[in-house]
Protein backbone atom coordinates (compact mmCIF):
# COMPACT_ATOMS: atom_id res chain seq x y z
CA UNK A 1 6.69 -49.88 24.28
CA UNK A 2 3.99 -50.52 22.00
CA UNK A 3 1.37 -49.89 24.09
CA UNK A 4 2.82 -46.34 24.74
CA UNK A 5 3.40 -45.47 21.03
CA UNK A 6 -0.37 -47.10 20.70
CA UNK A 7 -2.00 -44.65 23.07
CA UNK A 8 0.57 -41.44 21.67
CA UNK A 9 -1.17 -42.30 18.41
CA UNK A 10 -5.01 -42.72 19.93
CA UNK A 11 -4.39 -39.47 21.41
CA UNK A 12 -3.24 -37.82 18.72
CA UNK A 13 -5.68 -38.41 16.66
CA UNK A 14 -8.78 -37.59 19.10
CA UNK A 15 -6.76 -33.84 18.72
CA UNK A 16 -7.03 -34.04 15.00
CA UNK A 17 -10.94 -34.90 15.29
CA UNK A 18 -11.79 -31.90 17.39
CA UNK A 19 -15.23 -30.58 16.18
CA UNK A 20 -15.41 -27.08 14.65
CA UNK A 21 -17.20 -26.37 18.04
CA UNK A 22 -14.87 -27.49 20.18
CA UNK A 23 -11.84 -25.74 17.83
CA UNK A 24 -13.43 -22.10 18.65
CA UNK A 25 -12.35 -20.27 21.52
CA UNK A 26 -12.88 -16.63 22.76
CA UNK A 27 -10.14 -14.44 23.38
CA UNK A 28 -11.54 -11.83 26.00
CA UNK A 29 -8.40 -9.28 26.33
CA UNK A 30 -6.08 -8.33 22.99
CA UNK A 31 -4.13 -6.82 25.05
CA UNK A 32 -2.55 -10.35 25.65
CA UNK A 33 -1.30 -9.95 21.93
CA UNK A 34 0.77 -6.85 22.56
CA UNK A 35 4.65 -6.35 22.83
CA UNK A 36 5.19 -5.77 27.10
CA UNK A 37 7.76 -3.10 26.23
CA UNK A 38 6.99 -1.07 23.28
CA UNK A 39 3.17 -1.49 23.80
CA UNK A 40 2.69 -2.33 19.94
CA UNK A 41 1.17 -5.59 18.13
CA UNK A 42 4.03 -8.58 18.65
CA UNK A 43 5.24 -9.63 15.33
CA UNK A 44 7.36 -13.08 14.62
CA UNK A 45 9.85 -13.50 15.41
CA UNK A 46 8.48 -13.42 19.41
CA UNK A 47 11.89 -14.12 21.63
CA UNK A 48 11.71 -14.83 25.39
CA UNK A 49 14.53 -15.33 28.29
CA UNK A 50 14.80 -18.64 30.27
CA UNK A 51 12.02 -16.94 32.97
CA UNK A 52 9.04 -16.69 29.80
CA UNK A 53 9.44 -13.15 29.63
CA UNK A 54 8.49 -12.14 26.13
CA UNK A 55 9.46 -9.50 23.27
CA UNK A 56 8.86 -8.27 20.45
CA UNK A 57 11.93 -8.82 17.94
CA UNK A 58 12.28 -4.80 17.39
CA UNK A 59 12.58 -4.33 21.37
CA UNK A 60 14.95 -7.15 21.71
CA UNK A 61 17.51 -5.92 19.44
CA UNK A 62 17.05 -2.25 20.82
CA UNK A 63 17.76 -3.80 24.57
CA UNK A 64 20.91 -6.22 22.47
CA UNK A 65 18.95 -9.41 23.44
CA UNK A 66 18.49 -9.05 27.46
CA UNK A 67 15.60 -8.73 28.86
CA UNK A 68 13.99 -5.57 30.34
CA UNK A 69 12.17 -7.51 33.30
CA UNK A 70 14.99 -9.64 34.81
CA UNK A 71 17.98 -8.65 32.44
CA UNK A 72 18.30 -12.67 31.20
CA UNK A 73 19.10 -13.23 27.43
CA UNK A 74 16.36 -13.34 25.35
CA UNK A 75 17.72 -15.84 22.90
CA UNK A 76 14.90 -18.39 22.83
CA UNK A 77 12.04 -18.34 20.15
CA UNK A 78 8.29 -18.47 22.05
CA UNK A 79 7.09 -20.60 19.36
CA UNK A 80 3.38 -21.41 21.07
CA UNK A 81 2.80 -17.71 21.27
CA UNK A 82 3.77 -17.33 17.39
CA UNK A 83 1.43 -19.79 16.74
CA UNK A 84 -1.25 -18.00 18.69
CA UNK A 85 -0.23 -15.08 16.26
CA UNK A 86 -0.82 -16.83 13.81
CA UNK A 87 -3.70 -18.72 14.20
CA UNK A 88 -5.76 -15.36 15.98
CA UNK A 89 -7.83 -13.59 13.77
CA UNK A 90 -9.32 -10.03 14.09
CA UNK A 91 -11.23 -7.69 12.63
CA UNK A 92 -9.65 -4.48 10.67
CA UNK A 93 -9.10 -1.50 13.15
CA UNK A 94 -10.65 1.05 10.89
CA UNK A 95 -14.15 2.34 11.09
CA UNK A 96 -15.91 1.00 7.64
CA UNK A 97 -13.48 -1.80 6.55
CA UNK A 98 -15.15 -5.46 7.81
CA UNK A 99 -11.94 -7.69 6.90
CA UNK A 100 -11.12 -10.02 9.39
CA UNK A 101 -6.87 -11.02 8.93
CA UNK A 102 -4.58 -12.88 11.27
CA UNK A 103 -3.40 -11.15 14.24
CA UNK A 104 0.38 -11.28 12.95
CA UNK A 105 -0.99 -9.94 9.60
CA UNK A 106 -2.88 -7.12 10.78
CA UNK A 107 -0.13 -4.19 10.15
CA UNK A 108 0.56 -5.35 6.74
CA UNK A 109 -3.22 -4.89 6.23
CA UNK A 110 -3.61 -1.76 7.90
CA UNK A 111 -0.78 -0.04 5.92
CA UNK A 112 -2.78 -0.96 2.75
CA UNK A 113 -6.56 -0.68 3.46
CA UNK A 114 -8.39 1.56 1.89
CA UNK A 115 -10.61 2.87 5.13
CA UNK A 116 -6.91 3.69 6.69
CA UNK A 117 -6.42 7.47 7.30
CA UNK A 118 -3.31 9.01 5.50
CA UNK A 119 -2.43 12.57 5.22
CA UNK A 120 -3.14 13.53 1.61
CA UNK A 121 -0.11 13.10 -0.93
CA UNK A 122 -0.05 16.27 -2.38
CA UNK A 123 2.59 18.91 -1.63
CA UNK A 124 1.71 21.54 1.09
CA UNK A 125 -1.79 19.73 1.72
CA UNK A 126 -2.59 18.60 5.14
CA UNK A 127 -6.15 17.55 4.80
CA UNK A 128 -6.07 13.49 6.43
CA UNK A 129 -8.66 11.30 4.66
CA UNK A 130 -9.35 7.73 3.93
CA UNK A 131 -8.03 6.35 0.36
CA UNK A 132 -11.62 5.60 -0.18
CA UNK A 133 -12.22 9.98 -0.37
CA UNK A 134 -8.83 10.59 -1.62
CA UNK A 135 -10.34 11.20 -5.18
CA UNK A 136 -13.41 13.40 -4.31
CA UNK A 137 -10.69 15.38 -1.92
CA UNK A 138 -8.17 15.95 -4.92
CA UNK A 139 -11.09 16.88 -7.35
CA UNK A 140 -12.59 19.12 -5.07
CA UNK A 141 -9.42 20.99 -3.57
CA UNK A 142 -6.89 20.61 -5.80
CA UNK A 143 -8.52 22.19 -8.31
CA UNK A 144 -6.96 25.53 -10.58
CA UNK A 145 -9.51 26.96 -8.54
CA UNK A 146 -7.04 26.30 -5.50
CA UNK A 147 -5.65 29.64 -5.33
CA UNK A 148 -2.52 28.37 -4.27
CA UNK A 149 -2.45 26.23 -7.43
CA UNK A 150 -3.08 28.49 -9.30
CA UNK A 151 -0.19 31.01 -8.45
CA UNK A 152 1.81 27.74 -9.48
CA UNK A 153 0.55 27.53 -12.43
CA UNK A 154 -0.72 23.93 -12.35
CA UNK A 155 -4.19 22.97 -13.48
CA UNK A 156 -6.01 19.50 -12.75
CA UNK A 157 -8.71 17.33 -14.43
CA UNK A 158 -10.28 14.11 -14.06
CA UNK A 159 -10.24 10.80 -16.58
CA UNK A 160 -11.34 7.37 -16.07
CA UNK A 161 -9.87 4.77 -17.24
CA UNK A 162 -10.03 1.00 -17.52
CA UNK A 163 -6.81 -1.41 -17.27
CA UNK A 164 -5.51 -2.06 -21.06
CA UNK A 165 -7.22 0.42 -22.70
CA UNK A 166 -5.93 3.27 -24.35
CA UNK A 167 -7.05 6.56 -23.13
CA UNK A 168 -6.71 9.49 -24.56
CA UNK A 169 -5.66 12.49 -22.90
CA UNK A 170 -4.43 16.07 -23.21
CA UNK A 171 -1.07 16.67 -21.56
CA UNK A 172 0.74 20.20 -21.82
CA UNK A 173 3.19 22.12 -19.63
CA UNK A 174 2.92 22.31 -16.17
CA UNK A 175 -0.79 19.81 -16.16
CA UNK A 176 -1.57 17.26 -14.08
CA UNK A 177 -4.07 14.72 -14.85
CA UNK A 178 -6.03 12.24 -12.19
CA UNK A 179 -7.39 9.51 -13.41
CA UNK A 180 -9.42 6.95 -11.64
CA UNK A 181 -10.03 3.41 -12.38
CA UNK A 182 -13.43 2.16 -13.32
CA UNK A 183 -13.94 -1.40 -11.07
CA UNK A 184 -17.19 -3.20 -11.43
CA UNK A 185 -15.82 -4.85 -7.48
CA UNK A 186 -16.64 -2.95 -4.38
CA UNK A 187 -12.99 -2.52 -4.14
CA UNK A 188 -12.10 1.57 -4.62
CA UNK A 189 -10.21 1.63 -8.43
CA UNK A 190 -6.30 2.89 -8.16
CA UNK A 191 -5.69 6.76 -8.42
CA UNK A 192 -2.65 7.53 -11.11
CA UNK A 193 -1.32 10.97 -11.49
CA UNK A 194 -0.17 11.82 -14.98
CA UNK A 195 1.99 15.37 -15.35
CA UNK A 196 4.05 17.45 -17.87
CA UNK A 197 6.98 19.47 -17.13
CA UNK A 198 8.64 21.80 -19.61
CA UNK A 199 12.53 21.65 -19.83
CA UNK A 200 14.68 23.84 -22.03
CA UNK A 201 15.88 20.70 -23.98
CA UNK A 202 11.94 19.65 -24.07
CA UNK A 203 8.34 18.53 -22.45
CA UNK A 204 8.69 15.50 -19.45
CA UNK A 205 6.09 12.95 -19.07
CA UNK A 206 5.41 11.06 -15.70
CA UNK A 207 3.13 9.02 -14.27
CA UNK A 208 2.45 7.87 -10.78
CA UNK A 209 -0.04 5.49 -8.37
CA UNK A 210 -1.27 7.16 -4.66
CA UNK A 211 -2.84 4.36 -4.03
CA UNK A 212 -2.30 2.19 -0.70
CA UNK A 213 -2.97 -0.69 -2.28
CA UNK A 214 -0.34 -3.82 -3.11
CA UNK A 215 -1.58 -4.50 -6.81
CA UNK A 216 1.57 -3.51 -9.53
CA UNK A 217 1.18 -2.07 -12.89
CA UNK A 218 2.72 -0.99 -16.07
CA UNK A 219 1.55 1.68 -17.95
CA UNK A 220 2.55 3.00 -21.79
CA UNK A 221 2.39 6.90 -23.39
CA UNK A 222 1.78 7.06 -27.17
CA UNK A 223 1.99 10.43 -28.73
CA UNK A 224 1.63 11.09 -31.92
CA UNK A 225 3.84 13.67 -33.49
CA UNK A 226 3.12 16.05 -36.05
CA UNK A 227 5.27 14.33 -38.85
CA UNK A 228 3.11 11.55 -38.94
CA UNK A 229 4.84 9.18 -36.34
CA UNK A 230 4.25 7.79 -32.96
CA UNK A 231 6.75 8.17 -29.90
CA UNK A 232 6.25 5.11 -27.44
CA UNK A 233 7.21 5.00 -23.56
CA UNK A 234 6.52 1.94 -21.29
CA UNK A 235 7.81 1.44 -17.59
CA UNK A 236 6.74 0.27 -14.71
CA UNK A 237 4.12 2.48 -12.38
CA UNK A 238 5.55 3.76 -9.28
CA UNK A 239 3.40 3.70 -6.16
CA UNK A 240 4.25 7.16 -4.25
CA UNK A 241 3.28 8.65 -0.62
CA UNK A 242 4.06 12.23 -2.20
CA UNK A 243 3.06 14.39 -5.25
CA UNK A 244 5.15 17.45 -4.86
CA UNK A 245 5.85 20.56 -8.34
CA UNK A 246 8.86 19.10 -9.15
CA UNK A 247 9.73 17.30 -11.75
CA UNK A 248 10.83 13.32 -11.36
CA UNK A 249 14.44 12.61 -11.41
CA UNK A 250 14.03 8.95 -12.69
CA UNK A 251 11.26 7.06 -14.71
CA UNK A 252 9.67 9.43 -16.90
CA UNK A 253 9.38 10.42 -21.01
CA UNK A 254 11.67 12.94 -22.70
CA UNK A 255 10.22 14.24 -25.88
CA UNK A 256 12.70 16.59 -27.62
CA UNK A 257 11.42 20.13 -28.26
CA UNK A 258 12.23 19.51 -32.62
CA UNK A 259 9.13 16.75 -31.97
CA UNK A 260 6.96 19.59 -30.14
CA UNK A 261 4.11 20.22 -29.95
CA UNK A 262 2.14 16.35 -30.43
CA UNK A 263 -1.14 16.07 -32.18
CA UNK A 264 -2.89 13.32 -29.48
CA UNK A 265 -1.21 11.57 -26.53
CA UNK A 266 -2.74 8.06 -24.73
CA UNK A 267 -1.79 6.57 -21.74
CA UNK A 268 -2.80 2.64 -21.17
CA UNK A 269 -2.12 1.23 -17.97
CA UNK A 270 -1.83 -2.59 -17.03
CA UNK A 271 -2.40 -4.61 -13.95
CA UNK A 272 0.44 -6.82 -13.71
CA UNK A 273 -0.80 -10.70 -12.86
CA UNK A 274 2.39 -12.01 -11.66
């Protein structure tokens, strides 16, 4: 018997001392990766019935754990293939972006790159672009020179701004502002959308991120009133999919109309490191 363990040990280790050469391998069809019944990337959990047919988890709840091929339960977790998953890595999908992720983590990348082509987020605008030309886009077209923006009355313009510091801007009824974050990375800086709304009690303040990205941020809104004093607002920055005209039902400023009009109003926005 301790021969055998001997030799189980010998071998294991000559695994463990593979050279990187040996340790590369070529995968010719990623096809092999995808989901035999929905056609899509397999994601973990992978299940498979006693005969090795495989699923994705999403198609084997759908079919309530039998399989489509021979109708056996597909109770049994195809950990090797998971592994493979794992282990697999590929290059981004999109034309421009050169990441190379895992196999399993290549939707979770996808739905955040920056080179990934999303309809634009403002209301009634069609146009599909990368995030990367998502500012020039807004600039350009959603402009007060948009005649449809301008029977709404709302006007645009353009700030930069770096993370923690104050930056002054000019906020009245009905005004969006974009501003776009200054990076000294090749990484595109996040988008935020700043807007005021008039209400008959007084003026909202909101602001919002478009940007795909996973990064989280705080942001604060400083006016200073006419009597001298300063009205703070800090909460948490809201990644949307959507800009639309109306006005935010949660997570914005309320300045009563006795503390209109302000003299200045900043906005400072924080990356979050935790």
């Amino acid at each position: 018997m301790a021969s055998i363990s001997e030799d189980n040990n010998n071998s294991t280790s000559r695994k463990r001392q593979r050279s990187q050469t040996e340790g590369t391998a070529t995968l010719l069809d990623l096809d092999f990766t995808d989901c035999p019944i929905c056609f899509n990337l397999l994601t973990i959990p992978i299940f498979q019935c006693d005969n090795g047919h495989i699923a994705c988890s999403t198609c084997c709840e759908k079919l309530s754990q039998k399989c489509a091929t021979c109708s056996l339960p597909t109770l049994s977790r195809n950990r090797a293939m998971e592994r493979v998953l794992e282990l697999l890595r590929v290059r981004c999908p999109n034309a421009g972006c050169s990441m190379v992720v895992s196999c399993s983590g290549t939707s979770a990348h996808v739905d955040h790159c920056p080179f990934t082509q999303r309809t634009c987020p403002f209301s009634s605008c069609d146009f599909t672009c990368s995030f990367k030309d998502l500012y020039k886009h807004s600039l350009a077209k959603h402009s007060i020179a948009a005649p449809h923006l301008a029977k709404l009355g709302v006007s645009f313009s353009s700030l930069m701004f770096k993370c923690g510091t104050l930056v002054r801007i000019h906020l009245t009824a009905n005004k969006r502002i974009i501003l776009k974050e200054q990076t000294t990375t090749k990484g595109e800086g996040e988008i935020v959308v700043v807007e005021g709304f008039d209400r008959p009690d007084g003026r909202m303040f909101y602001a919002c991120c478009i940007g795909p990205g996973t990064d989280k941020f705080s942001y604060q809104l400083k006016l200073s009133l006419a009597s001298g004093d300063d009205l703070l607002y800090d909460s948490n920055l809201q990644r949307v999919r959507e800009v639309s005209n109306e006005p935010p039902l949660a997570n914005f400023m309320l300045v009563p109309s006795c503390m209109l009009p302000y003299r200045i109003c900043y906005i400072c926005i924080k990356r979050k490191t935790n």
